[in-house]
PDB file of N, CA and C in Angstrom:
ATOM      1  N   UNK A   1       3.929   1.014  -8.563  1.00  0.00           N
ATOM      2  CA  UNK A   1       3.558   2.321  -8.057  1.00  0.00           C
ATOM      3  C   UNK A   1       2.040   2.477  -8.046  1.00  0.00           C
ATOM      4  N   UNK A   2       1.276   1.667  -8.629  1.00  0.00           N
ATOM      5  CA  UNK A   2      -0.060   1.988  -8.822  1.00  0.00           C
ATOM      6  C   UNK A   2      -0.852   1.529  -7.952  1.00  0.00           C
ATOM      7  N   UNK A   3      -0.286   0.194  -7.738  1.00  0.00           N
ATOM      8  CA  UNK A   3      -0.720  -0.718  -6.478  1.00  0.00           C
ATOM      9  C   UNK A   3      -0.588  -0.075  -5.138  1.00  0.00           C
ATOM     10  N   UNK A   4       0.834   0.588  -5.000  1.00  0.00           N
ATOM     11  CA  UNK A   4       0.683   1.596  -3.764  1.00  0.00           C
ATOM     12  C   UNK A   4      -0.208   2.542  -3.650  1.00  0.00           C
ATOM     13  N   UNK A   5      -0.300   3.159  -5.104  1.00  0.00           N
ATOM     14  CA  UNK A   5      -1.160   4.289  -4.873  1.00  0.00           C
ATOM     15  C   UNK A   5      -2.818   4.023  -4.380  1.00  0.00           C
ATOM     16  N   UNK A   6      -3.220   3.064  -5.297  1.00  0.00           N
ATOM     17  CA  UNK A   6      -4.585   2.418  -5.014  1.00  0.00           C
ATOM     18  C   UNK A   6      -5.004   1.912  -3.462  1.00  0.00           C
ATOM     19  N   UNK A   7      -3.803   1.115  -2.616  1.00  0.00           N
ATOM     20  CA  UNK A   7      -3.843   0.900  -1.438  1.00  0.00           C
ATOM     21  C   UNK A   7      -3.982   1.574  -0.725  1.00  0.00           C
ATOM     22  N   UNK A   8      -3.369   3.083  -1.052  1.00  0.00           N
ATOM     23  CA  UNK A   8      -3.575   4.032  -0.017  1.00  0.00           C
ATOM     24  C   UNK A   8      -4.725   4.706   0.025  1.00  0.00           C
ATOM     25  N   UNK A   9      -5.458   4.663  -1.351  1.00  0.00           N
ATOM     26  CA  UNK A   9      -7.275   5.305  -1.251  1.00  0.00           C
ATOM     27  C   UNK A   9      -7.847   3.987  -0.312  1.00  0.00           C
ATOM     28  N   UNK A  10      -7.825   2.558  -0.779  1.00  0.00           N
ATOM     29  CA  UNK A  10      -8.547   1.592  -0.395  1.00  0.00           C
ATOM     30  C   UNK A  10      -8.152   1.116   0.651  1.00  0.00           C
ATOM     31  N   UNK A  11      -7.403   1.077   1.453  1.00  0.00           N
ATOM     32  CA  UNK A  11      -7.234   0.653   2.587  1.00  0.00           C
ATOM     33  C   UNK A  11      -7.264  -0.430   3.245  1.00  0.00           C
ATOM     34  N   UNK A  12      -7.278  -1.647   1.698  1.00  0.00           N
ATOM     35  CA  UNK A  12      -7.101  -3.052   2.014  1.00  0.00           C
ATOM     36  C   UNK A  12      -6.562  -3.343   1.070  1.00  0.00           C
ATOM     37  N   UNK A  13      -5.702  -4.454   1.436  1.00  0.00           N
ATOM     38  CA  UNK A  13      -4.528  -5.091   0.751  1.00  0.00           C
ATOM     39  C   UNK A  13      -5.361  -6.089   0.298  1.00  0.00           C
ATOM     40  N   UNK A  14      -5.571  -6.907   0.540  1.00  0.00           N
ATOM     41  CA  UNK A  14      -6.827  -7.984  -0.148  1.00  0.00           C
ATOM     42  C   UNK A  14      -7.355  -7.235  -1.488  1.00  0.00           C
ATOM     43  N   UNK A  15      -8.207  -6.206  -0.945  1.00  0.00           N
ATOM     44  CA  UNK A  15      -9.431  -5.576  -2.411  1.00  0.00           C
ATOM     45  C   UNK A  15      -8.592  -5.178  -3.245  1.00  0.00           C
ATOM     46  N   UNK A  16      -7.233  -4.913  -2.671  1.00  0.00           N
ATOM     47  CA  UNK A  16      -6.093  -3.870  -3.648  1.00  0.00           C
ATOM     48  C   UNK A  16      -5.416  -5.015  -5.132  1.00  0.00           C
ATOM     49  N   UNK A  17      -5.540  -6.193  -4.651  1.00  0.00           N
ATOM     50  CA  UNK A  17      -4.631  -7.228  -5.023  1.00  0.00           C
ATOM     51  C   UNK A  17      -6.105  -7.546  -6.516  1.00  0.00           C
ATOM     52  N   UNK A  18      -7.059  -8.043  -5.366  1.00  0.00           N
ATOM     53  CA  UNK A  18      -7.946  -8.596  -6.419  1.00  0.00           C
ATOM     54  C   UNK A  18      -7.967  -7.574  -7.241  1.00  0.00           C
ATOM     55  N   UNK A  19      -8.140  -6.143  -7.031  1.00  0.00           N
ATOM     56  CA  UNK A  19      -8.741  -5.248  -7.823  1.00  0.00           C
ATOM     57  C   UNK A  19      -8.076  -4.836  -9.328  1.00  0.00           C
ATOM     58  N   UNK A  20      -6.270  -4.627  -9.246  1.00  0.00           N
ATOM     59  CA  UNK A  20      -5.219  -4.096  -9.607  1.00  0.00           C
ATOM     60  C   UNK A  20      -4.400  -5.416 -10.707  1.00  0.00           C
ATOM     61  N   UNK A  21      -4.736  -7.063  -9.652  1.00  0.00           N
ATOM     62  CA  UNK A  21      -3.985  -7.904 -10.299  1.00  0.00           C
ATOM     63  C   UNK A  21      -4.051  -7.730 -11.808  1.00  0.00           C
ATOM     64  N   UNK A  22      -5.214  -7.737 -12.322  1.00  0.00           N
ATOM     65  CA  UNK A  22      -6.051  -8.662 -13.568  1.00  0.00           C
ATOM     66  C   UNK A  22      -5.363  -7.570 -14.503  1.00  0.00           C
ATOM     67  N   UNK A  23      -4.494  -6.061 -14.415  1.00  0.00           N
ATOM     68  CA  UNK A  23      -3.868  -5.458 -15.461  1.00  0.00           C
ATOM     69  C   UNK A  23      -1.930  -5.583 -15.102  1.00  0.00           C
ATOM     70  N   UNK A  24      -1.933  -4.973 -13.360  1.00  0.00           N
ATOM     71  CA  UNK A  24      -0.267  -5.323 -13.432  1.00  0.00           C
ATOM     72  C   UNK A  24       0.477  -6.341 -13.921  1.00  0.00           C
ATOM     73  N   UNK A  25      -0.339  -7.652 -13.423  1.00  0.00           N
ATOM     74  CA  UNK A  25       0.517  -8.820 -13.586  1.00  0.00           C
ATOM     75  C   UNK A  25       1.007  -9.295 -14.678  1.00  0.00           C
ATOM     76  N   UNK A  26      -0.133  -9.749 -15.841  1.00  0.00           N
ATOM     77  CA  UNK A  26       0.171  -9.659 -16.720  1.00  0.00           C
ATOM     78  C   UNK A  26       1.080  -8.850 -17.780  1.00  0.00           C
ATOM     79  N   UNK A  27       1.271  -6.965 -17.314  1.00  0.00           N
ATOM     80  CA  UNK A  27       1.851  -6.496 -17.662  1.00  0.00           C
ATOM     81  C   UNK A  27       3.298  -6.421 -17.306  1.00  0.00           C
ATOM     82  N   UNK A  28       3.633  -6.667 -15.680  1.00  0.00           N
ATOM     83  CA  UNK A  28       5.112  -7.014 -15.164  1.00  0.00           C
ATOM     84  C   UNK A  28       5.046  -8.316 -16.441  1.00  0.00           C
ATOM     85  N   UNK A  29       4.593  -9.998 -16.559  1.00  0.00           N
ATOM     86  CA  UNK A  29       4.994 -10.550 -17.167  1.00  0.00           C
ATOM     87  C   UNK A  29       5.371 -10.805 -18.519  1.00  0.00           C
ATOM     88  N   UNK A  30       4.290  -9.645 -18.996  1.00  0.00           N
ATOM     89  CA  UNK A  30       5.214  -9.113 -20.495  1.00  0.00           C
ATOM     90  C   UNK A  30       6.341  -8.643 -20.718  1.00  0.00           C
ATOM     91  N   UNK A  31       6.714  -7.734 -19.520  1.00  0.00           N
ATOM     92  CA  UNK A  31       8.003  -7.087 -19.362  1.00  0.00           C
ATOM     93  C   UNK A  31       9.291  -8.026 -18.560  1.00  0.00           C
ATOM     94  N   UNK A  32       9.118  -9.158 -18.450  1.00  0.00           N
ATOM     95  CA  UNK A  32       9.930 -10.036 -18.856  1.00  0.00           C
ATOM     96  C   UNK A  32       9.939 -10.539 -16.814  1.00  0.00           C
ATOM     97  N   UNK A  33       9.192 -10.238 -16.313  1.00  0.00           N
ATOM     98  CA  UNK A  33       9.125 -10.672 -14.783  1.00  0.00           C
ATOM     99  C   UNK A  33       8.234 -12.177 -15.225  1.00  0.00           C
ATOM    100  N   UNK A  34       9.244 -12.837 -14.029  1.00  0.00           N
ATOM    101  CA  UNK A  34       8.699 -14.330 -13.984  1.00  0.00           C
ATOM    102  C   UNK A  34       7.289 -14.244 -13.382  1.00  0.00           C
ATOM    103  N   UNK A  35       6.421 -15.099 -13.253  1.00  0.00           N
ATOM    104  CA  UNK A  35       4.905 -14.730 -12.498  1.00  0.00           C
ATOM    105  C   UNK A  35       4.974 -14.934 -11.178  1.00  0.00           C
ATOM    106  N   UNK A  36       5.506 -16.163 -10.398  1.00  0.00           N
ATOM    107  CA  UNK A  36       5.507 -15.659  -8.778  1.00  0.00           C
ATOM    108  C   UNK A  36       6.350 -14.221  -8.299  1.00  0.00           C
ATOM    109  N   UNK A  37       7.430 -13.547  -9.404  1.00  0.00           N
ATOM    110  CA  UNK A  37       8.070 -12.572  -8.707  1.00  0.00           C
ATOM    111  C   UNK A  37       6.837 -11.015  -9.080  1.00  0.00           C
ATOM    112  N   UNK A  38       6.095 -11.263 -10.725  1.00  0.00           N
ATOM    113  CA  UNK A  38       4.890 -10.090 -10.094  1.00  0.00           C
ATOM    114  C   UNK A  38       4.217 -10.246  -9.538  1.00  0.00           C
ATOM    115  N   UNK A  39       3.559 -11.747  -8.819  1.00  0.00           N
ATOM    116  CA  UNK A  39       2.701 -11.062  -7.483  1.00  0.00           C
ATOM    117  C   UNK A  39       3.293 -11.252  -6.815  1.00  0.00           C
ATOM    118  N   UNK A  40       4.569 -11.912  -6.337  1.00  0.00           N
ATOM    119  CA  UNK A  40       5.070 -10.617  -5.108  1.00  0.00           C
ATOM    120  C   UNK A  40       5.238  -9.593  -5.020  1.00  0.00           C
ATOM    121  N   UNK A  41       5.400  -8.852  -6.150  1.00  0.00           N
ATOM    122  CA  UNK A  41       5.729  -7.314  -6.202  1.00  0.00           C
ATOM    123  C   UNK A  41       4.136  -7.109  -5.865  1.00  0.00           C
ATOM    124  N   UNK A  42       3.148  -7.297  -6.515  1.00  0.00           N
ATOM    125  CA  UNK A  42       1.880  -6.776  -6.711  1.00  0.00           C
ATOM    126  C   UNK A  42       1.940  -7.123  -4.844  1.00  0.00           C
ATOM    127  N   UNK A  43       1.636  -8.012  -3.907  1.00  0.00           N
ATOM    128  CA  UNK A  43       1.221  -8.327  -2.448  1.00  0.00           C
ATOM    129  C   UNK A  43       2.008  -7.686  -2.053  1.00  0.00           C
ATOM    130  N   UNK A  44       3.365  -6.754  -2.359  1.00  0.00           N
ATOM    131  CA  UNK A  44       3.914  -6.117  -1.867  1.00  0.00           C
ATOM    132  C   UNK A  44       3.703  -4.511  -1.540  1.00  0.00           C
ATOM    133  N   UNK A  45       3.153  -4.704  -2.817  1.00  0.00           N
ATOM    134  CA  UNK A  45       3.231  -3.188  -2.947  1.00  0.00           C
ATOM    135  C   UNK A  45       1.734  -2.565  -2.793  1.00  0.00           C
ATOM    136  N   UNK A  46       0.901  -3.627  -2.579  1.00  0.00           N
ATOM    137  CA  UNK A  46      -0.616  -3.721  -2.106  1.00  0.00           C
ATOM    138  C   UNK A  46      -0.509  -3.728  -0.439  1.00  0.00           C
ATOM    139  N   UNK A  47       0.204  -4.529  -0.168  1.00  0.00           N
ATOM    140  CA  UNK A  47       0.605  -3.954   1.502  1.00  0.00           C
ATOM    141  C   UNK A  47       1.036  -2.958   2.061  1.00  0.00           C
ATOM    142  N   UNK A  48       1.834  -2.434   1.251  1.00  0.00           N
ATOM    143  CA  UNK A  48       2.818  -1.155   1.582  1.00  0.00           C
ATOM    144  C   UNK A  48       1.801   0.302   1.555  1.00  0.00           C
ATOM    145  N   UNK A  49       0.503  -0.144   0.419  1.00  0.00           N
ATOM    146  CA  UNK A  49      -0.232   0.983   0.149  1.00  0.00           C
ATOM    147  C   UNK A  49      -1.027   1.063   1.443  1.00  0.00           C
ATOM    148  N   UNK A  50      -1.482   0.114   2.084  1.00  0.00           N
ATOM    149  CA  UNK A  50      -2.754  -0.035   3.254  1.00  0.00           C
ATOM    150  C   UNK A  50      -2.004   0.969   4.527  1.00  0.00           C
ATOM    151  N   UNK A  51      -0.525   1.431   4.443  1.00  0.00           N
ATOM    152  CA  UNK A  51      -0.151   1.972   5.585  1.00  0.00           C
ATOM    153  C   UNK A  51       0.271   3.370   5.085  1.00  0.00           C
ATOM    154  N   UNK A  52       0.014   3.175   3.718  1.00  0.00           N
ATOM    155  CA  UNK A  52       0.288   4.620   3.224  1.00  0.00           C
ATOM    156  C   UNK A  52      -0.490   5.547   3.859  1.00  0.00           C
ATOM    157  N   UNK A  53      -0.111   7.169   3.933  1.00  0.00           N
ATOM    158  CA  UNK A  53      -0.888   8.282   3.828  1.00  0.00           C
ATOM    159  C   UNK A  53      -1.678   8.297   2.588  1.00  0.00           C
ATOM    160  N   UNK A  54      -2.806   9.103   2.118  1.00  0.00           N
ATOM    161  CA  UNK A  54      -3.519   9.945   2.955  1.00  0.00           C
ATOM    162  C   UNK A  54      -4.653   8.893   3.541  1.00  0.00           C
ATOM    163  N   UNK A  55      -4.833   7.753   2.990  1.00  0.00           N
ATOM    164  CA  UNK A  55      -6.211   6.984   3.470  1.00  0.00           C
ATOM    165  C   UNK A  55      -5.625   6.032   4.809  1.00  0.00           C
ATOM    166  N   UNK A  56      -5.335   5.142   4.718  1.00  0.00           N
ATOM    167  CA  UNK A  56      -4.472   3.937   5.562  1.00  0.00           C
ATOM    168  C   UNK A  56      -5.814   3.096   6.030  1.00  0.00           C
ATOM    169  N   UNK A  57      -6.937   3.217   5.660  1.00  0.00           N
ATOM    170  CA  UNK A  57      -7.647   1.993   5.920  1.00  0.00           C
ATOM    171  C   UNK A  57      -8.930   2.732   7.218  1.00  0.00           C
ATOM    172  N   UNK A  58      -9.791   1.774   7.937  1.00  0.00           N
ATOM    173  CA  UNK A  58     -10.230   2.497   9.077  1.00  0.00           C
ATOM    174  C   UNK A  58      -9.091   2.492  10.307  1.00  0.00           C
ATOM    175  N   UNK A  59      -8.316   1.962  10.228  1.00  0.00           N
ATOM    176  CA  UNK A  59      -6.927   2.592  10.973  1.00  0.00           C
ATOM    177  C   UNK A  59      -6.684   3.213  11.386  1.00  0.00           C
ATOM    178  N   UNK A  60      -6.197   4.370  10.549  1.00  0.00           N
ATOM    179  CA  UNK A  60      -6.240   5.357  11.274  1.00  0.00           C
ATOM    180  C   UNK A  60      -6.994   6.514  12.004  1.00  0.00           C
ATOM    181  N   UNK A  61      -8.333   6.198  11.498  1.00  0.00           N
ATOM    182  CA  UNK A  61      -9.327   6.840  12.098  1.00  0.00           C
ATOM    183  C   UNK A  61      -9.311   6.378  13.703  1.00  0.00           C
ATOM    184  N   UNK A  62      -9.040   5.102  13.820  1.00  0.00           N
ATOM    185  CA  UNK A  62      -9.410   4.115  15.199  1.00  0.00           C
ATOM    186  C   UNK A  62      -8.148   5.116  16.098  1.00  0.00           C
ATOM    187  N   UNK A  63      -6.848   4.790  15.361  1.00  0.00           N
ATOM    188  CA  UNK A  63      -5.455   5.230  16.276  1.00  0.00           C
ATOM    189  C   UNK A  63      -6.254   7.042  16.603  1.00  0.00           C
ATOM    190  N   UNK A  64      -6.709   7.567  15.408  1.00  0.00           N
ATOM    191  CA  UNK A  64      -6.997   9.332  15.874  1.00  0.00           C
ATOM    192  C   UNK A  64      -7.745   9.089  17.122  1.00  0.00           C
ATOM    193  N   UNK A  65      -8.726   8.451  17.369  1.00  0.00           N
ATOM    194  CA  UNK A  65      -9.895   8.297  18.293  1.00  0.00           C
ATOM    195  C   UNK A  65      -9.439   7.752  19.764  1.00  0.00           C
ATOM    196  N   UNK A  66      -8.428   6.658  19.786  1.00  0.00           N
ATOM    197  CA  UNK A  66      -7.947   5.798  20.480  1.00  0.00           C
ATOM    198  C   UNK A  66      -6.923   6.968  21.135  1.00  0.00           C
ATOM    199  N   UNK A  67      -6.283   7.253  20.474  1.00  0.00           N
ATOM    200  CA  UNK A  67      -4.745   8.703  21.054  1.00  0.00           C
ATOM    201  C   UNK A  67      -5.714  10.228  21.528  1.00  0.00           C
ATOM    202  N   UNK A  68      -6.326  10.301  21.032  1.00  0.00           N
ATOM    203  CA  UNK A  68      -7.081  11.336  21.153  1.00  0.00           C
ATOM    204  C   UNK A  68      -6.644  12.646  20.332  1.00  0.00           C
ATOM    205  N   UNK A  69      -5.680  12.128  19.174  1.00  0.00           N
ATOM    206  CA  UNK A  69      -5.134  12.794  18.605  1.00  0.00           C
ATOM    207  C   UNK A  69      -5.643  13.329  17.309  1.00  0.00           C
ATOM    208  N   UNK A  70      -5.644  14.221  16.715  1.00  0.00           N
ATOM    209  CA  UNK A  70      -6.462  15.310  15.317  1.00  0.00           C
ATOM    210  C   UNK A  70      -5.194  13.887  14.058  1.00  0.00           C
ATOM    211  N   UNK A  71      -6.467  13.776  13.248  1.00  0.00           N
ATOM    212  CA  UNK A  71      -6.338  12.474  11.971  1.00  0.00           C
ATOM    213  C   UNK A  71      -5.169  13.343  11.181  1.00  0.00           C
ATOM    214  N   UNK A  72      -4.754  14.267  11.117  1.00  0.00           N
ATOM    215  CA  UNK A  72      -3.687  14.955  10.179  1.00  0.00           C
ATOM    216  C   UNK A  72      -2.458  14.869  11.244  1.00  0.00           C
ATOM    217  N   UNK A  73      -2.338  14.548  12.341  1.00  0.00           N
ATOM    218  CA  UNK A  73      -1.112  13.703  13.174  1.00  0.00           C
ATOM    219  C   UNK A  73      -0.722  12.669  12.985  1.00  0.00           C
ATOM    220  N   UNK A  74      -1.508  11.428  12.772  1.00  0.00           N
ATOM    221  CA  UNK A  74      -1.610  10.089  12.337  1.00  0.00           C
ATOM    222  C   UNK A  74      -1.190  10.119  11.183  1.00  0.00           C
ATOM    223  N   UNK A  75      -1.495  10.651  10.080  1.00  0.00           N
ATOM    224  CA  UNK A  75      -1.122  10.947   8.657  1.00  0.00           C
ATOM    225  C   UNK A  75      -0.062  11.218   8.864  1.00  0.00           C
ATOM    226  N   UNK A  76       0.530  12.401   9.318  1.00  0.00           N
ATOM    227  CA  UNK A  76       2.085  12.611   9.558  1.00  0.00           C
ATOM    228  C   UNK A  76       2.869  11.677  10.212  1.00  0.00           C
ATOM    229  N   UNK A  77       2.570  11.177  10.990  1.00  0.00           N
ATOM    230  CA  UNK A  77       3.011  10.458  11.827  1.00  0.00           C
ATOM    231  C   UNK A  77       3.911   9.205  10.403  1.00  0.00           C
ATOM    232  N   UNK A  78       2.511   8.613  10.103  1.00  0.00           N
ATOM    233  CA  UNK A  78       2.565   8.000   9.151  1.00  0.00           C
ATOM    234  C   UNK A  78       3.520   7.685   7.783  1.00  0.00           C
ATOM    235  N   UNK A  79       3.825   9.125   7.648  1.00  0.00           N
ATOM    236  CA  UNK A  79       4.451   9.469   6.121  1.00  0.00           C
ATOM    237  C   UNK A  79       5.818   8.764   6.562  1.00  0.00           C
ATOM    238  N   UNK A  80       6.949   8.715   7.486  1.00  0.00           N
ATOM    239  CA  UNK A  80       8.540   8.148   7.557  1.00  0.00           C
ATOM    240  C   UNK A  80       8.048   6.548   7.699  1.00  0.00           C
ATOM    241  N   UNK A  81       7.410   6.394   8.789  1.00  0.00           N
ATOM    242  CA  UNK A  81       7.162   4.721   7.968  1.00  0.00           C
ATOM    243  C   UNK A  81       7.265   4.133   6.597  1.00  0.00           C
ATOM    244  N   UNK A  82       6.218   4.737   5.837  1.00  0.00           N
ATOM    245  CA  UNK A  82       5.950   3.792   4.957  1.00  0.00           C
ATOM    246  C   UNK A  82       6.896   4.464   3.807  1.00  0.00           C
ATOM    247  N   UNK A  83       7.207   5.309   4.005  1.00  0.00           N
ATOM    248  CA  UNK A  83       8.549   5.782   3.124  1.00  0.00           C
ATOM    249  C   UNK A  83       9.768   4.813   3.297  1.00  0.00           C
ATOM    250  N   UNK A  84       9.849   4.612   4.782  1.00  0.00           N
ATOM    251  CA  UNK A  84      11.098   3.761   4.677  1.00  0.00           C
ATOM    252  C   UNK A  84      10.592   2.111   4.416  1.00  0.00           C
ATOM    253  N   UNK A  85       9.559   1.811   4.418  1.00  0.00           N
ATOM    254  CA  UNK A  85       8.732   0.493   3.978  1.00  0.00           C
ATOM    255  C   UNK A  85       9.192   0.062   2.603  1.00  0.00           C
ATOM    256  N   UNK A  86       8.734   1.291   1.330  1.00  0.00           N
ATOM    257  CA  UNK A  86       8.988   1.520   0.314  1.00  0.00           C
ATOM    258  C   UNK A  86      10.260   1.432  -0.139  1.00  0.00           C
ATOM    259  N   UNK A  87      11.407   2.206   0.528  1.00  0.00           N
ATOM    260  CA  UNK A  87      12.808   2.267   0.718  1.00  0.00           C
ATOM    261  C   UNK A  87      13.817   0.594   0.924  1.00  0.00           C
ATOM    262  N   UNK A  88      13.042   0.236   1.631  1.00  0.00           N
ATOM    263  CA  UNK A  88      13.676  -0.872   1.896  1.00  0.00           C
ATOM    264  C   UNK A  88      13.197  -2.220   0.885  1.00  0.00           C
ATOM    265  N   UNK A  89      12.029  -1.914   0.648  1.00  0.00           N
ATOM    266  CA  UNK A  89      11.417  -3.144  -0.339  1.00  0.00           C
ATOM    267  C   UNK A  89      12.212  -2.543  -1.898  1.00  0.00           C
ATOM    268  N   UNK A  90      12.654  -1.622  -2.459  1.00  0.00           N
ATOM    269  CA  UNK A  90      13.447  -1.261  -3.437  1.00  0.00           C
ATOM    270  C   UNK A  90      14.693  -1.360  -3.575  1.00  0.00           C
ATOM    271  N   UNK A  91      15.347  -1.410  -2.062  1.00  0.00           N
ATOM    272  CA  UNK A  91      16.736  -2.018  -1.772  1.00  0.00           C
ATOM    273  C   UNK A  91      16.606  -3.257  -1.857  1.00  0.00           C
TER     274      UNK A  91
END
């Protein structure tokens, strides 16, 4: 959850991973996760954040500019995606 959350201020999955690894991982592997399955969770959930609302990267600034559409559309727009992103990576 933290990794999502962080992705969605930072807006890169890369900076999210380096930034976040060096406390989740270790901590999923205390809690009894094998180490390739926490960083998949961690690249997962570092991806999932970059499409999150409220930030999503310069992205969505480009799509507001590009559509000609007001940046709190894009955001909305936004929110059933990555909900069902989330949804499905938990299933």
């Amino acid at each position: 959850m933290s990794s999502a959350l962080f992705g969605s201020i930072s807006g890169s999955a890369v900076a999210n991973v380096a930034s976040t690894e060096v406390i989740t991982i270790p901590l999923m592997k205390r809690g009894g996760f094998t180490p390739h399955m926490a960083a998949a969770f961690e690249a997962v959930a570092s991806t999932g954040g970059q499409m999150m609302p409220p930030e999503m990267g310069a992205a969505a600034f480009l799509m507001a500019e590009f559509l000609q559409v007001s940046y709190t559309e894009v955001v909305i727009a936004a929110i059933v995606p990555s909900v069902l992103f989330f949804l499905a990576v938990i299933i």
